[in-house]
Every structure is written in C-alpha cells, then in structure tokens.
Protein backbone atom coordinates (compact mmCIF):
# COMPACT_ATOMS: atom_id res chain seq x y z
CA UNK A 1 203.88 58.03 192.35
CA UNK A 2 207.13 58.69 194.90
CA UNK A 3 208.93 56.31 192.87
CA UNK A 4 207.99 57.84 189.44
CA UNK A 5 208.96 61.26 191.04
CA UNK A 6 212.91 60.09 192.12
CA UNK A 7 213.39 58.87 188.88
CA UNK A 8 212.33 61.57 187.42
CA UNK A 9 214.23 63.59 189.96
CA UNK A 10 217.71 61.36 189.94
CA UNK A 11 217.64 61.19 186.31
CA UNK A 12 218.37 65.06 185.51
CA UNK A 13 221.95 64.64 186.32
CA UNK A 14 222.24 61.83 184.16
CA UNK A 15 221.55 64.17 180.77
CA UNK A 16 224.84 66.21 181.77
CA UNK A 17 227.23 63.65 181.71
CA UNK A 18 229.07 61.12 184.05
CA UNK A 19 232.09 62.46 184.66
CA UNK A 20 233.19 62.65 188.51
CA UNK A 21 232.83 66.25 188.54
CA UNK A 22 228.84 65.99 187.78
CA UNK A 23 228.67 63.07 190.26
CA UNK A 24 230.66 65.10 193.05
CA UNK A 25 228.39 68.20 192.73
CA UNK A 26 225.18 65.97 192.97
CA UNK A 27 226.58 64.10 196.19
CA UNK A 28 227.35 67.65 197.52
CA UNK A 29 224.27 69.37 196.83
CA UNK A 30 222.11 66.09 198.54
CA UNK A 31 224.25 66.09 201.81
CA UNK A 32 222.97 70.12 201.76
CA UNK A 33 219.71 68.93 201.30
CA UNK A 34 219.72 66.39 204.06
CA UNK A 35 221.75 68.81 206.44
CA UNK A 36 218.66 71.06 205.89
CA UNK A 37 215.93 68.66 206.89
CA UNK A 38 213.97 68.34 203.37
CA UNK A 39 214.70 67.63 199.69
CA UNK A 40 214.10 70.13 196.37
CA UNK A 41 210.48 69.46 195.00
CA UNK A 42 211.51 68.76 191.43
CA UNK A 43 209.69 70.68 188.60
CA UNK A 44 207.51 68.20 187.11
CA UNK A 45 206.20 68.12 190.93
CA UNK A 46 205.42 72.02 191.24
CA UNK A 47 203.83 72.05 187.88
CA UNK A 48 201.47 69.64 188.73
CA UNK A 49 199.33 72.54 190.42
CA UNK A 50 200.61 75.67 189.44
CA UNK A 51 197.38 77.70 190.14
CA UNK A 52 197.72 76.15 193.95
CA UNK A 53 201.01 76.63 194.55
CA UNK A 54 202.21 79.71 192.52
CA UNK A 55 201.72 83.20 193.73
CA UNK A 56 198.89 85.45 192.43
CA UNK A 57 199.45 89.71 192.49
CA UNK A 58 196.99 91.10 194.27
CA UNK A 59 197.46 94.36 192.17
CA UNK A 60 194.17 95.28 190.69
CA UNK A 61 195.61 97.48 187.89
CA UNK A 62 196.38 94.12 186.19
CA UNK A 63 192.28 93.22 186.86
CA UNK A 64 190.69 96.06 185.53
CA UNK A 65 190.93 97.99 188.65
CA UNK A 66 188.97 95.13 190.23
CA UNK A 67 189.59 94.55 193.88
CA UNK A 68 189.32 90.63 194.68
CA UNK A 69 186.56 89.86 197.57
CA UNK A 70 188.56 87.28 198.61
CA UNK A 71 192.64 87.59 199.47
CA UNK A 72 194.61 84.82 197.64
CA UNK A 73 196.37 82.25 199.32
CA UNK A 74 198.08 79.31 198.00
CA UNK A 75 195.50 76.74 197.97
CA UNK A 76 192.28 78.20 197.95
CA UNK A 77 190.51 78.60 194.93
CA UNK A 78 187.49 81.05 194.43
CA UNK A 79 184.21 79.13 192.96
CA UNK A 80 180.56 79.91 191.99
CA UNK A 81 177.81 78.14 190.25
CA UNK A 82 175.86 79.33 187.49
CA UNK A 83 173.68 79.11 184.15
CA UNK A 84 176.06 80.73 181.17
CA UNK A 85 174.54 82.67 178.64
CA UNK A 86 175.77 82.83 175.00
CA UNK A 87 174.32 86.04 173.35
CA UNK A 88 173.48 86.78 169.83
CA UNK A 89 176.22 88.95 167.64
CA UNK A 90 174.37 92.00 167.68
CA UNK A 91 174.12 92.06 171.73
CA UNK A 92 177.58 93.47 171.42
CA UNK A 93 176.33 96.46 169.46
CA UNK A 94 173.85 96.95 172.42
CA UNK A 95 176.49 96.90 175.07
CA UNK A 96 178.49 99.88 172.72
CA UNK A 97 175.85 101.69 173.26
CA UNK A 98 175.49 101.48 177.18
CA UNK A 99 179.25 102.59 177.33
CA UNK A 100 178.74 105.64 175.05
CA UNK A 101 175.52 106.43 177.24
CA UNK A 102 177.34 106.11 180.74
CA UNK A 103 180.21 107.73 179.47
CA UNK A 104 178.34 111.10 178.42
CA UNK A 105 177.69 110.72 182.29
CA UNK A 106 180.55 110.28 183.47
CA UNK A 107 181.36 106.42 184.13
CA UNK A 108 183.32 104.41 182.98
CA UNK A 109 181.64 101.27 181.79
CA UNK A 110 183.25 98.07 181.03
CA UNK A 111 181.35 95.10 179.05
CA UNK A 112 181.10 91.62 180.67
CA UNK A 113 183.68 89.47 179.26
CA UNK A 114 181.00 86.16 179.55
CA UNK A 115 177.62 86.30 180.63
CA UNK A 116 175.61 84.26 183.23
CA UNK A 117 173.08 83.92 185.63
CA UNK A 118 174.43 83.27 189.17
CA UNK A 119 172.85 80.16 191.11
CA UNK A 120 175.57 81.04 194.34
CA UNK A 121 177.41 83.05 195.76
CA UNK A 122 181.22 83.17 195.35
CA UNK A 123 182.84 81.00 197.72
CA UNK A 124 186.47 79.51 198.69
CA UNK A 125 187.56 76.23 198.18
CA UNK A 126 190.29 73.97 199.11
CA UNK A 127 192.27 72.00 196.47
CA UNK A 128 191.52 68.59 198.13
CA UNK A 129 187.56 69.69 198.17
CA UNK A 130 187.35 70.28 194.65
CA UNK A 131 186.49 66.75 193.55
CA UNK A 132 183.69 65.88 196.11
CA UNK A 133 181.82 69.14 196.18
CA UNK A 134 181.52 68.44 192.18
CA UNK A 135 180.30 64.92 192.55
CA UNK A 136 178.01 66.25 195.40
CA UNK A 137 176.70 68.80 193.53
CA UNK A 138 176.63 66.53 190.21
CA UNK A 139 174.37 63.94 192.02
CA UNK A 140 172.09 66.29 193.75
CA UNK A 141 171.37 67.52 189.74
CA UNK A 142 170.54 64.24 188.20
CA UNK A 143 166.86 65.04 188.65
CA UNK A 144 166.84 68.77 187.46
CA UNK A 145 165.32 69.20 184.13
CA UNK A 146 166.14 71.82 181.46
CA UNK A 147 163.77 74.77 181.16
CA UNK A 148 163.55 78.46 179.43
CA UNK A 149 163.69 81.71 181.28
CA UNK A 150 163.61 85.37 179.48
CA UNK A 151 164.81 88.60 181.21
CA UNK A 152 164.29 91.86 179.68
CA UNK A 153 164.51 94.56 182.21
CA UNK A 154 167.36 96.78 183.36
CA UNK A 155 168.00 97.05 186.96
CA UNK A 156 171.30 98.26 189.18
CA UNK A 157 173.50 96.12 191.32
CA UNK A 158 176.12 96.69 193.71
CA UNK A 159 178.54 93.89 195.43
CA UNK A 160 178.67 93.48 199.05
CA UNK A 161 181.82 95.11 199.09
CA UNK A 162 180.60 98.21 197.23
CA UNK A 163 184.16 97.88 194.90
CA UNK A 164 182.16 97.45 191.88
CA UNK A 165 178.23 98.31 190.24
CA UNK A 166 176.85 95.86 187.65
CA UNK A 167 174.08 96.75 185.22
CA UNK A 168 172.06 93.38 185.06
CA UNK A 169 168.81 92.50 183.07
CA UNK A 170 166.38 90.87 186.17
CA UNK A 171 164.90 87.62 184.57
CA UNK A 172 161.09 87.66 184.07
CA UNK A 173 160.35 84.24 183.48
CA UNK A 174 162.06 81.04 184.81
CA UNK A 175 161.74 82.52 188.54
CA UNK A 176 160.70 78.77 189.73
CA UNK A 177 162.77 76.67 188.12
CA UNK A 178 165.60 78.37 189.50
CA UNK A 179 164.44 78.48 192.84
CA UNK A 180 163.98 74.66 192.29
CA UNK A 181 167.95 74.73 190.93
CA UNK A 182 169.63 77.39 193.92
CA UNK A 183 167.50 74.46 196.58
CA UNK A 184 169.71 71.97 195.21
CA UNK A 185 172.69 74.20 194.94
CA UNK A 186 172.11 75.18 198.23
CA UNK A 187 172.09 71.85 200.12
CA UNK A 188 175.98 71.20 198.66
CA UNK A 189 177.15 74.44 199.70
CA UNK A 190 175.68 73.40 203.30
CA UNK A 191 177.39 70.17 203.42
CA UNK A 192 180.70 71.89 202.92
CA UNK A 193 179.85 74.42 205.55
CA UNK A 194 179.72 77.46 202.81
CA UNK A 195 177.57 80.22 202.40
CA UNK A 196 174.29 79.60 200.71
CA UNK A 197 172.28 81.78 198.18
CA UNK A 198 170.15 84.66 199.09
CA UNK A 199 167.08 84.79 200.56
CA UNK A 200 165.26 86.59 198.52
CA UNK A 201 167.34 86.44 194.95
CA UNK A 202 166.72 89.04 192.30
CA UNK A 203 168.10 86.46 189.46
CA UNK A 204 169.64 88.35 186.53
CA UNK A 205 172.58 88.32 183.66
CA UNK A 206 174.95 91.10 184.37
CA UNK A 207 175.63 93.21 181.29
CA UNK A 208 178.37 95.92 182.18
CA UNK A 209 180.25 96.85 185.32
CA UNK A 210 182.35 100.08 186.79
CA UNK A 211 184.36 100.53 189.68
CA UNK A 212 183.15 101.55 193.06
CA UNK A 213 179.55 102.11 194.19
CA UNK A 214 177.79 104.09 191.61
CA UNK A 215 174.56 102.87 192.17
CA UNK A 216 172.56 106.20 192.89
CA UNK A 217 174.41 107.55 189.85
CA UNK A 218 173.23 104.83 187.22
CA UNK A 219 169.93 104.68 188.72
CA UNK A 220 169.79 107.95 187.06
CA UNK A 221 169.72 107.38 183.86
CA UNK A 222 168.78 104.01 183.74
CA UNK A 223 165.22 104.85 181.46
CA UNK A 224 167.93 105.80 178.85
CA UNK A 225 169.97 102.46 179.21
CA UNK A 226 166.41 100.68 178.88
CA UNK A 227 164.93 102.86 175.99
CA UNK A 228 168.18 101.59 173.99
CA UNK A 229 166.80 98.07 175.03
CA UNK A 230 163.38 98.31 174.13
CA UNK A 231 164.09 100.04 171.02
CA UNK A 232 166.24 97.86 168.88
CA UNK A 233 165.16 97.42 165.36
CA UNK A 234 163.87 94.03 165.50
CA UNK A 235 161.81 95.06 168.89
CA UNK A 236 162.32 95.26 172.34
CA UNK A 237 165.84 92.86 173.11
CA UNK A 238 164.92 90.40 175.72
CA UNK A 239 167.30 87.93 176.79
CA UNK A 240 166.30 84.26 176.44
CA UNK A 241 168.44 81.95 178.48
CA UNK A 242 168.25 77.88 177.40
CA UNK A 243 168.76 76.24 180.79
CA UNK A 244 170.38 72.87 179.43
CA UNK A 245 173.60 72.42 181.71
CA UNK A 246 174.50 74.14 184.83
CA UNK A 247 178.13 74.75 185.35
CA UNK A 248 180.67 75.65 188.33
CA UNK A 249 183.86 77.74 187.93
CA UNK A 250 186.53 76.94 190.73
CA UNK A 251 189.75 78.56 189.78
CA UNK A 252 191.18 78.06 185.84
CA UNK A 253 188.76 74.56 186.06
CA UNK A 254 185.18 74.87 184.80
CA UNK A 255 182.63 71.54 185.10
CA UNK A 256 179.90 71.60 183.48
CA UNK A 257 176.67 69.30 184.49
CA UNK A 258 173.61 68.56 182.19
CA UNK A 259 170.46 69.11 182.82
CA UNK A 260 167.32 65.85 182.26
CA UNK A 261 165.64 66.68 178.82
CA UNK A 262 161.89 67.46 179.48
CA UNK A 263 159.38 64.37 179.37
C-alpha cells in the first residue's frame, strides 16, 4: 500500500512536464518537506476517509436547529442500532396533520426524515472499531429470528439532553422479542466498554420532533394528536413493524444484518 501511495504521489509531477524547471521545484519543495520532519499526505490518501479526517460544523442552523449530543472530533463516529420502519404513502398525510395541530399550539413540529425503532443508545466509535463491533454484533445475531410487532399509541419523549421532544407511537406488541434482540445488542456494546440499553425501555417509532423540552406542552394536547390516529378513514392507524433485518448506523456507513426466517 506505501508503495502504491509514492507512485501515486511521485507521479503528479510527471503530468506537467520534464523540463528542469518542474524537476528543480519538486527537489525544492521535498528538501522543505524533509527540513520539516514529515511529508504532504497526497490526496488520494486523505480521501480515503473523508468523514474521519475532514472537519464537521458544529453549527446547528445547518441541522435543523439540532444540537449534537456528542462534540465531533476527527475520528469518532456516532452509531446506534435499530429496526427501520418503511411506512405506507398515506402515513405522510398523517404526519401533515400533527404539524398543523402543534402549530395551532404553538410548536414547531418537524417530520422524521426515516423511521425506526431504537435497539441502543447512541454511542461513539473509533474508526479502527468499526469492523469488529459489526462482526461482533453480526455473530451474536445469527440465532435471532424475525418476528411482528404493532404500535399504535401516542406517547411524549424527551432526550437526555432536553435539546429536543419526539412524538413516538409506544409499540404494543413485539415487547419480548425485542427484549430478546436489545440482550444481544447489549452484550456487544459491553465488550466494547459502551453504554448499554435502558433498563426499563419504552420501545417506540418516533414520528415528529421540535426543539427544546416541550414535553409538558405536547402532553397537552396529545388526545388531539391521537384522535387524528384513531380516526383515519380506513380505522384506527397502527403501525406494524416486519422485524426481518436489524441494522446499525455508524457515521455515512449503514450495515444491515438479517434476521433467521421462523421454523
């Protein structure tokens, strides 16, 4: 790989020519380097990780207004496990409705941009840990099977933080299976010396979100939110979750793990 990387590195002079001038400008510009103490990393060599190595704002204007729980620095990339959800057309119709609702009372509501049920909390890891906590968590999976879990009522979260409120629908069915899943979770976020689940989880697919810790406030109206849910016209909405693959998110990477068909 070193060698592949000083070709790559001594041949960019070569494209601009061969004249004495080029050659004399390439000498000079190494004895800086060596006077120094290090070389240039050449291009093809910082684009190899550009999430790990490149900068990241940490002004939340460009997030939504979201403040990050965790402080960036080069290296560490933010993870969580989870069961994604893909929701029907019309759920987006539903979700218009919650902002128009929350905005009558003053909050400013923002959709989910994906949907899933959390199986851990969000934790930190390093580049170089990236690859065994996956095949540690992948092999602790193999003998998970798939299942169904439905969730169908309303209930108000807020982060540790307090920076943000979620609106989530609490999951009615499937509470055993995915205590089964978060034990298994669990044991690879202890071998890497991370933060395990909950102790008592209240599992559930956020729907909506808003700045700050408007909890009390929601809580409010939340019969109206849950009137809009019970009264669509083909019946009550309940959210049916088809637990098939589990998946982790670590930085821009997402791997996704299959669940055992059923006997």
């Amino acid at each position: 790989l070193v060698e592949d990387m000083l070709v790559v590195y001594s041949s960019s002079s070569d494209e601009e020519g061969d004249s004495s001038v080029n050659t004399r400008s390439q000498e000079d510009a190494h004895l800086m380097c060596c006077i120094s103490g290090r070389l240039p990393v050449p291009h093809c060599v910082l684009n190899m990780f550009p999430e790990e190595l490149d900068p990241q704002t940490e002004d939340s204007s460009l997030h939504g207004g979201r403040i990050r729980s965790f402080k960036h620095e080069q290296g560490n990339w933010v993870t969580y496990v989870y069961l994604p959800y893909n929701p029907e057309e019309e759920f987006t119709d539903l979700l218009d409705e919650f902002v128009s609702l929350a905005k009558c009372h003053g909050i400013d509501l923002r959709p989910q941009e994906e949907f899933h049920l959390s199986l851990s909390q969000t934790v930190v890891l390093r580049y170089h840990w990236i690859q065994p906590f996956t095949q540690n968590l992948k092999a602790s999976l193999v003998h998970c099977r798939r299942f169904m879990c439905s969730a169908e009522r309303l209930k108000v979260y807020c982060n540790a933080e307090k920076t943000r409120t979620f609106i989530g629908v609490e999951v009615s069915t499937g509470n055993n299976e995915l205590l089964d899943l978060i034990k298994v979770v669990d044991k690879t976020m202890a071998d890497f010396g991370l933060n395990t689940f909950y102790k008592d989880p209240s599992f559930h697919v956020s729907l909506a979100w808003c700045i700050g810790d408007l909890k009390a406030q929601i809580n409010g109206f939340l019969k109206e939110l849950q009137s809009i849910m019970d009264k669509q016209e083909d019946g009550p909405c309940t959210l049916n979750l088809n637990c098939v693959e589990l998946r982790c998110r670590t930085g821009n990477k997402v791997f996704c793990f299959p669940l055992s068909p059923e006997k």
